[in-house]
PDB file of N, CA and C in Angstrom:
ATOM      1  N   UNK A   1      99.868 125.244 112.089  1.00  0.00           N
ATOM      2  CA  UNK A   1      99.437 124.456 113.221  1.00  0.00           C
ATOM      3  C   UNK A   1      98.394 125.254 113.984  1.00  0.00           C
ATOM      4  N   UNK A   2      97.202 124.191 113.995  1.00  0.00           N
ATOM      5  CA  UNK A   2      96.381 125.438 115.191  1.00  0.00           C
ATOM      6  C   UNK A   2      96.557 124.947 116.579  1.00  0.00           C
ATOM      7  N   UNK A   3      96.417 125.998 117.323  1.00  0.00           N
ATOM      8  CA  UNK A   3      96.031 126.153 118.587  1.00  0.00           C
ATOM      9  C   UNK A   3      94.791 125.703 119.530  1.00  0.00           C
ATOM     10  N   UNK A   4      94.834 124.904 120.208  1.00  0.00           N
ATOM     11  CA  UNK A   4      93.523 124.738 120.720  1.00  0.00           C
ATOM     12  C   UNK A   4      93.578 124.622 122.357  1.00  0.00           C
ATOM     13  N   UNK A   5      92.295 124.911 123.193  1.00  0.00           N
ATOM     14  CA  UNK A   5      92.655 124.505 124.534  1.00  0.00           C
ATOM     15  C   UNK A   5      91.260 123.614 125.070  1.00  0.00           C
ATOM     16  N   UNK A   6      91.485 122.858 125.424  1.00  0.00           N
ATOM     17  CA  UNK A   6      90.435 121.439 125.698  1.00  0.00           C
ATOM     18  C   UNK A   6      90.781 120.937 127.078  1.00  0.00           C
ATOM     19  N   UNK A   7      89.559 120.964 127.902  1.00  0.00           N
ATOM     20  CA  UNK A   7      89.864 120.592 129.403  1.00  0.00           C
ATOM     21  C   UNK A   7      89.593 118.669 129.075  1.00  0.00           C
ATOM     22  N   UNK A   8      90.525 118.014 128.857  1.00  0.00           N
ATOM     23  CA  UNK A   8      90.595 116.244 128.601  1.00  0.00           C
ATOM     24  C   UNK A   8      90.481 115.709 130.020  1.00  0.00           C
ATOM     25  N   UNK A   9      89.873 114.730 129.359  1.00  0.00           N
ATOM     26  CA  UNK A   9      89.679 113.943 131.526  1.00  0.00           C
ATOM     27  C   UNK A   9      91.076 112.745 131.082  1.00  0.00           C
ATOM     28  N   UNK A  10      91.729 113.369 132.126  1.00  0.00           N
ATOM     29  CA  UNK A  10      93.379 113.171 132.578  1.00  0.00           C
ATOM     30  C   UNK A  10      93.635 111.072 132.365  1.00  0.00           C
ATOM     31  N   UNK A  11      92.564 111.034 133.349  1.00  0.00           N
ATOM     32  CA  UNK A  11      92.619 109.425 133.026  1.00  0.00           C
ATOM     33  C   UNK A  11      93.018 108.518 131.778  1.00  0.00           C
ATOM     34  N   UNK A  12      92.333 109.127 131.055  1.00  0.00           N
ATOM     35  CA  UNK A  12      92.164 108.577 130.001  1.00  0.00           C
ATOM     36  C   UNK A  12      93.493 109.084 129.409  1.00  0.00           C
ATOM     37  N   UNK A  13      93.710 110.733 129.337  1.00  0.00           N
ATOM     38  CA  UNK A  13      94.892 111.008 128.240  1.00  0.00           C
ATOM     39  C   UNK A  13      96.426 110.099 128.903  1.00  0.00           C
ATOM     40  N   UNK A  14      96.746 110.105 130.036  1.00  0.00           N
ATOM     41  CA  UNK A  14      97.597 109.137 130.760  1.00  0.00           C
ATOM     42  C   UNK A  14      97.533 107.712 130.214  1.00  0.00           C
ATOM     43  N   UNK A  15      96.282 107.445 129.921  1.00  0.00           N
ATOM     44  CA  UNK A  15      96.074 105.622 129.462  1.00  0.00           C
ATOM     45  C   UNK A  15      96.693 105.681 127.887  1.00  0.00           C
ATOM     46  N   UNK A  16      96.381 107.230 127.243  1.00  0.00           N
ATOM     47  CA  UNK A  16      96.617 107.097 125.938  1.00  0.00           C
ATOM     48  C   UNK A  16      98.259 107.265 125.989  1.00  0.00           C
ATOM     49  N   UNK A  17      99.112 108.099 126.496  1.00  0.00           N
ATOM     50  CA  UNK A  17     100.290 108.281 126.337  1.00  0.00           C
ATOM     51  C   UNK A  17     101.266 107.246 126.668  1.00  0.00           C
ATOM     52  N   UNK A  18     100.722 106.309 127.883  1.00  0.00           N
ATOM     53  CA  UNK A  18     101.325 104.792 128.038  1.00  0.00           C
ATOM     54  C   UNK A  18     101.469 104.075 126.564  1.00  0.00           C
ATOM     55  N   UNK A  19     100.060 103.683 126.615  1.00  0.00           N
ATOM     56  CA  UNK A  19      99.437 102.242 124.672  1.00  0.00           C
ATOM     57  C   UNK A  19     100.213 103.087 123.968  1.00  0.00           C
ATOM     58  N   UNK A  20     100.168 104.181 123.575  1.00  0.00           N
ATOM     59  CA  UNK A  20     101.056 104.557 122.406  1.00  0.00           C
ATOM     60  C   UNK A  20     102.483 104.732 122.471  1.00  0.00           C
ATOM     61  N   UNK A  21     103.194 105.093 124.011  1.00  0.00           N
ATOM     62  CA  UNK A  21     104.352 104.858 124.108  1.00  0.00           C
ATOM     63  C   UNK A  21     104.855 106.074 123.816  1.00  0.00           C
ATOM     64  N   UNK A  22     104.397 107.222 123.691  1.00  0.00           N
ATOM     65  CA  UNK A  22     104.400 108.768 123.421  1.00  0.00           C
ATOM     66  C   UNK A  22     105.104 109.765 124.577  1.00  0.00           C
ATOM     67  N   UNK A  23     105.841 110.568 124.403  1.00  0.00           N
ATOM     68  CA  UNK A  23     106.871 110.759 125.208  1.00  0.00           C
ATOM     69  C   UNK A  23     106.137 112.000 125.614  1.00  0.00           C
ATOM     70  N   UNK A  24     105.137 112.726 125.070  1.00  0.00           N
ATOM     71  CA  UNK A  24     104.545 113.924 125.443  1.00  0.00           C
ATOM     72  C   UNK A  24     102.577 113.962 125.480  1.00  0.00           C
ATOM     73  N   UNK A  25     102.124 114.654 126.119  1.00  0.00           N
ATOM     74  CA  UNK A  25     100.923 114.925 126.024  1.00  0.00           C
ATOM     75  C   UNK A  25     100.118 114.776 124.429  1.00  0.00           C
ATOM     76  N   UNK A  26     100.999 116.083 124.186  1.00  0.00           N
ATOM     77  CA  UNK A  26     100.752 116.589 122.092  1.00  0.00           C
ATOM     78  C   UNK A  26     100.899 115.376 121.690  1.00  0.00           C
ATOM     79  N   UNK A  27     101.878 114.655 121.409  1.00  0.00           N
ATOM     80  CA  UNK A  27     102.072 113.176 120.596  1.00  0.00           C
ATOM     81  C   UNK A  27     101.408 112.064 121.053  1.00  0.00           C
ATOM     82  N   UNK A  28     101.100 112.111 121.884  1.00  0.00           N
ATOM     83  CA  UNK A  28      99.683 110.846 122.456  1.00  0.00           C
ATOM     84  C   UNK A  28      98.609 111.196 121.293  1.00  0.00           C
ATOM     85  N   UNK A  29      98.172 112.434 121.577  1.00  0.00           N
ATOM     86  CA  UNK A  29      96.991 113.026 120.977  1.00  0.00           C
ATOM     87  C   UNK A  29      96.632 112.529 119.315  1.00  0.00           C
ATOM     88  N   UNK A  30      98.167 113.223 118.652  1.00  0.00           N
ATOM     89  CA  UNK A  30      98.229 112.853 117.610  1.00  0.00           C
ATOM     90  C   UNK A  30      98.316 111.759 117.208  1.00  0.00           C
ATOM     91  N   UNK A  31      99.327 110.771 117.512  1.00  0.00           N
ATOM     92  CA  UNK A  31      98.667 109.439 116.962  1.00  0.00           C
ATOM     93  C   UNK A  31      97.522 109.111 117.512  1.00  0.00           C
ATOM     94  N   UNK A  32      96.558 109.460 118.665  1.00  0.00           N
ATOM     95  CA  UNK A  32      95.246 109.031 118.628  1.00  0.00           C
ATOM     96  C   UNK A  32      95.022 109.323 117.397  1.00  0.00           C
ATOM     97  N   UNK A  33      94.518 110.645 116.871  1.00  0.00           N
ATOM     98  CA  UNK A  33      94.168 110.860 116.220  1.00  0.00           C
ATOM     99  C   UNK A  33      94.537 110.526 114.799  1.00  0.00           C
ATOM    100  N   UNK A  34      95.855 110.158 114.348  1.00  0.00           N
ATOM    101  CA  UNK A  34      96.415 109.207 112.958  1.00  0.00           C
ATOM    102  C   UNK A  34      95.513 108.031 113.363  1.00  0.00           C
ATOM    103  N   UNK A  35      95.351 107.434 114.109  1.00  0.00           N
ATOM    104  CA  UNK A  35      95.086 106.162 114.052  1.00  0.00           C
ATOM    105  C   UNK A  35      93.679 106.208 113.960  1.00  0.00           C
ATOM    106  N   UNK A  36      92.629 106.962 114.296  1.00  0.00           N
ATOM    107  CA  UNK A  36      91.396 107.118 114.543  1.00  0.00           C
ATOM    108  C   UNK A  36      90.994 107.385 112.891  1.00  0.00           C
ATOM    109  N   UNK A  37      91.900 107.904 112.011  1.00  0.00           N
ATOM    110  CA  UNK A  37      91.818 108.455 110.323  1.00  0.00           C
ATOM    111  C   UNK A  37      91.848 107.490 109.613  1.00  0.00           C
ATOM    112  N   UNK A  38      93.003 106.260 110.159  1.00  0.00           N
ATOM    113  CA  UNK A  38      93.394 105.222 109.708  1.00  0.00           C
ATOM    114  C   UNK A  38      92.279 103.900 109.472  1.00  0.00           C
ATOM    115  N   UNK A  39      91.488 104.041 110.955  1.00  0.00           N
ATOM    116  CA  UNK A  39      90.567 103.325 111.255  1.00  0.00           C
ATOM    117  C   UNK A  39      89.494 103.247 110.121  1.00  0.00           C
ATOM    118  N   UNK A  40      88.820 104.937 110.056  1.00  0.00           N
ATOM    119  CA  UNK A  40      88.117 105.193 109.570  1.00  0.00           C
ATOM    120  C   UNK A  40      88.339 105.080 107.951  1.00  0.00           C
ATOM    121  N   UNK A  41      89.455 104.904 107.224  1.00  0.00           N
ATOM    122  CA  UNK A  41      89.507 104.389 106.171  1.00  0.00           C
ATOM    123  C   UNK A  41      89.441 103.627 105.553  1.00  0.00           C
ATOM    124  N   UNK A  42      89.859 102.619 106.859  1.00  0.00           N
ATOM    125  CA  UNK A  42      89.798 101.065 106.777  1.00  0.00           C
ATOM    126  C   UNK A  42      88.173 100.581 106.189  1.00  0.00           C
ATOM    127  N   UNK A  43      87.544 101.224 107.424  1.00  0.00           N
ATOM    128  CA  UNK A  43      86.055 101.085 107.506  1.00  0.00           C
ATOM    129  C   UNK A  43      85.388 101.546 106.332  1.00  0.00           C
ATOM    130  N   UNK A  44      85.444 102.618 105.452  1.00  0.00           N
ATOM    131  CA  UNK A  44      85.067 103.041 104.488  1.00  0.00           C
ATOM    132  C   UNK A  44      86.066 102.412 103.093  1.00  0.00           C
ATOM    133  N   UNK A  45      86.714 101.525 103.296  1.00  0.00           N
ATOM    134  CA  UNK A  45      87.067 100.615 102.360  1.00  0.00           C
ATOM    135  C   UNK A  45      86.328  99.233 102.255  1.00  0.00           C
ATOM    136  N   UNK A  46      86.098  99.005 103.930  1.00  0.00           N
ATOM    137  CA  UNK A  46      85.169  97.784 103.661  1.00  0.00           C
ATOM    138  C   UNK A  46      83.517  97.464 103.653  1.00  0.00           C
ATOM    139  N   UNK A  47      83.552  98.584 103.471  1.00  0.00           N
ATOM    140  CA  UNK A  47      82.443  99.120 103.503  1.00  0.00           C
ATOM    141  C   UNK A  47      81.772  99.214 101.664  1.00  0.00           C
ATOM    142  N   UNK A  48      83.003  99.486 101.026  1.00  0.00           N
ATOM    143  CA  UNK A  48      82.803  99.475  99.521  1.00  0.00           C
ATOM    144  C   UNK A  48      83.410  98.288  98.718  1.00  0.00           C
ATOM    145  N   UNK A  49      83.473  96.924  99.678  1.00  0.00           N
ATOM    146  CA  UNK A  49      84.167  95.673  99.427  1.00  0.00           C
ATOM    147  C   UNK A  49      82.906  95.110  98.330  1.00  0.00           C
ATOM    148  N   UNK A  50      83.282  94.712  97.272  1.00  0.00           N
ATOM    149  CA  UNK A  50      82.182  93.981  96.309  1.00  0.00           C
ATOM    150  C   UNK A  50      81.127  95.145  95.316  1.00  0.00           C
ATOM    151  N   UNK A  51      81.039  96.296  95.738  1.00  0.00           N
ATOM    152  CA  UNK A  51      80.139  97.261  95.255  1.00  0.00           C
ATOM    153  C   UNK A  51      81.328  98.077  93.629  1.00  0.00           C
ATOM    154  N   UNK A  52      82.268  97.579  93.958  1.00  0.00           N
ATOM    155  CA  UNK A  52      83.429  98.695  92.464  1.00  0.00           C
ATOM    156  C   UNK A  52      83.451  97.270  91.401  1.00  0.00           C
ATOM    157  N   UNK A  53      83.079  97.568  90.095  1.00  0.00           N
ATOM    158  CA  UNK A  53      83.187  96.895  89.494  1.00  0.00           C
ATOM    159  C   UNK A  53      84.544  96.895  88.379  1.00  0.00           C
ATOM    160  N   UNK A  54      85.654  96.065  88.112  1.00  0.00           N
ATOM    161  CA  UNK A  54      86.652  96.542  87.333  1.00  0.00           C
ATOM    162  C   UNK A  54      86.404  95.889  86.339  1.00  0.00           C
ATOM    163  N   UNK A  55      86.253  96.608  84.587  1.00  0.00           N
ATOM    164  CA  UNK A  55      86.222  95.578  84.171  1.00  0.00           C
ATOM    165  C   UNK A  55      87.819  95.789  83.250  1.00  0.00           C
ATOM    166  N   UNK A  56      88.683  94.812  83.467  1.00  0.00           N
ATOM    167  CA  UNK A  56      89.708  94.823  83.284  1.00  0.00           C
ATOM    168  C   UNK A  56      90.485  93.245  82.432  1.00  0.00           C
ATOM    169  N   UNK A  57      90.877  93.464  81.149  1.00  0.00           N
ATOM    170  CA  UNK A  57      91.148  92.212  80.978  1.00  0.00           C
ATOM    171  C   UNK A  57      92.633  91.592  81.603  1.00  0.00           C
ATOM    172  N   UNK A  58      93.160  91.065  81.455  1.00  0.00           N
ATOM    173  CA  UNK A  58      94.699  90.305  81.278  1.00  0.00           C
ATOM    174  C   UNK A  58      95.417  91.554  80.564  1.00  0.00           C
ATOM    175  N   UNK A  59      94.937  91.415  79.472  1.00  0.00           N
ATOM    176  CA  UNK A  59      95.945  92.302  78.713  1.00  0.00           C
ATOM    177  C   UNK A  59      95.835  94.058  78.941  1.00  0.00           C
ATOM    178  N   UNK A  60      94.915  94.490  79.122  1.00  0.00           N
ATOM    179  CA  UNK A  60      94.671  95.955  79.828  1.00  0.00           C
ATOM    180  C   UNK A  60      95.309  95.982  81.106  1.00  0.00           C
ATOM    181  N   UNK A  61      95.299  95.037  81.810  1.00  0.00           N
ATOM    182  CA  UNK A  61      95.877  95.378  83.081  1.00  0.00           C
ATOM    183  C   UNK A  61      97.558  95.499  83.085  1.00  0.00           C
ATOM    184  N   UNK A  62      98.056  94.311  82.192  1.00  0.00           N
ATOM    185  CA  UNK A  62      99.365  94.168  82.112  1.00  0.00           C
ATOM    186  C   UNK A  62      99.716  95.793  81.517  1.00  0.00           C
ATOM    187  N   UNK A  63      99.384  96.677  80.033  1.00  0.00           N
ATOM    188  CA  UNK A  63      99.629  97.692  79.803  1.00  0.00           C
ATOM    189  C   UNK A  63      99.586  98.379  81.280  1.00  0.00           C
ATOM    190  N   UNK A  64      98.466  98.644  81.429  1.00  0.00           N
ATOM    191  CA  UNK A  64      98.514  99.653  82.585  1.00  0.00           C
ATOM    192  C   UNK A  64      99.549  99.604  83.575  1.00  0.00           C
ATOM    193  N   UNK A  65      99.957  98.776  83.934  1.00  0.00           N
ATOM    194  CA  UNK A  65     101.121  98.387  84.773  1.00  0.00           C
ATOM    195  C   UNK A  65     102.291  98.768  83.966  1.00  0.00           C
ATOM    196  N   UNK A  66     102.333  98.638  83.006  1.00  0.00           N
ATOM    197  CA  UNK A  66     104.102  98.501  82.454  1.00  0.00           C
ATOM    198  C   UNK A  66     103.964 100.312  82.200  1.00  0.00           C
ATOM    199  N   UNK A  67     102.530 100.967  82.061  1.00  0.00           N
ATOM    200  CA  UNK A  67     102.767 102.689  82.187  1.00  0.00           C
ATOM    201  C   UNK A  67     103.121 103.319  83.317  1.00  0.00           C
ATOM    202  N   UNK A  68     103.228 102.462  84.640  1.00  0.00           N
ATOM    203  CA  UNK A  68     103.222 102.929  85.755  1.00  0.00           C
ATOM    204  C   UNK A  68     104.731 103.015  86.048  1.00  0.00           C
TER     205      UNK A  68
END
């Protein structure tokens, strides 16, 4: 775990520890921050919506599945 020290404008970290329902300073933070990763994955998934091409038949897909 690292250590860090960051002067946060209070307002805001108070607004964050309410919405998230976070019982401490540290755990506000962190799910900001899960959720901010989350976001950003989202976004870089739809972002590659239509551009992956599969070419996959019926029957390749069914194997592949029954290896899983």
């Amino acid at each position: 775990m690292a250590k860090a020290n960051f002067d946060l404008p209070m307002d805001i970290l108070e607004k964050v520890v309410k919405a998230a329902g976070a019982k401490s300073k540290r755990e506000a933070i962190i799910i900001a921050l899960d959720a901010y990763l989350k976001r950003k994955q989202i976004e870089e998934l739809l972002a590659a919506e239509g551009k992956l091409f599969l070419n996959w038949s019926k029957k390749s897909l069914a194997k592949h599945r029954k290896s899983s």
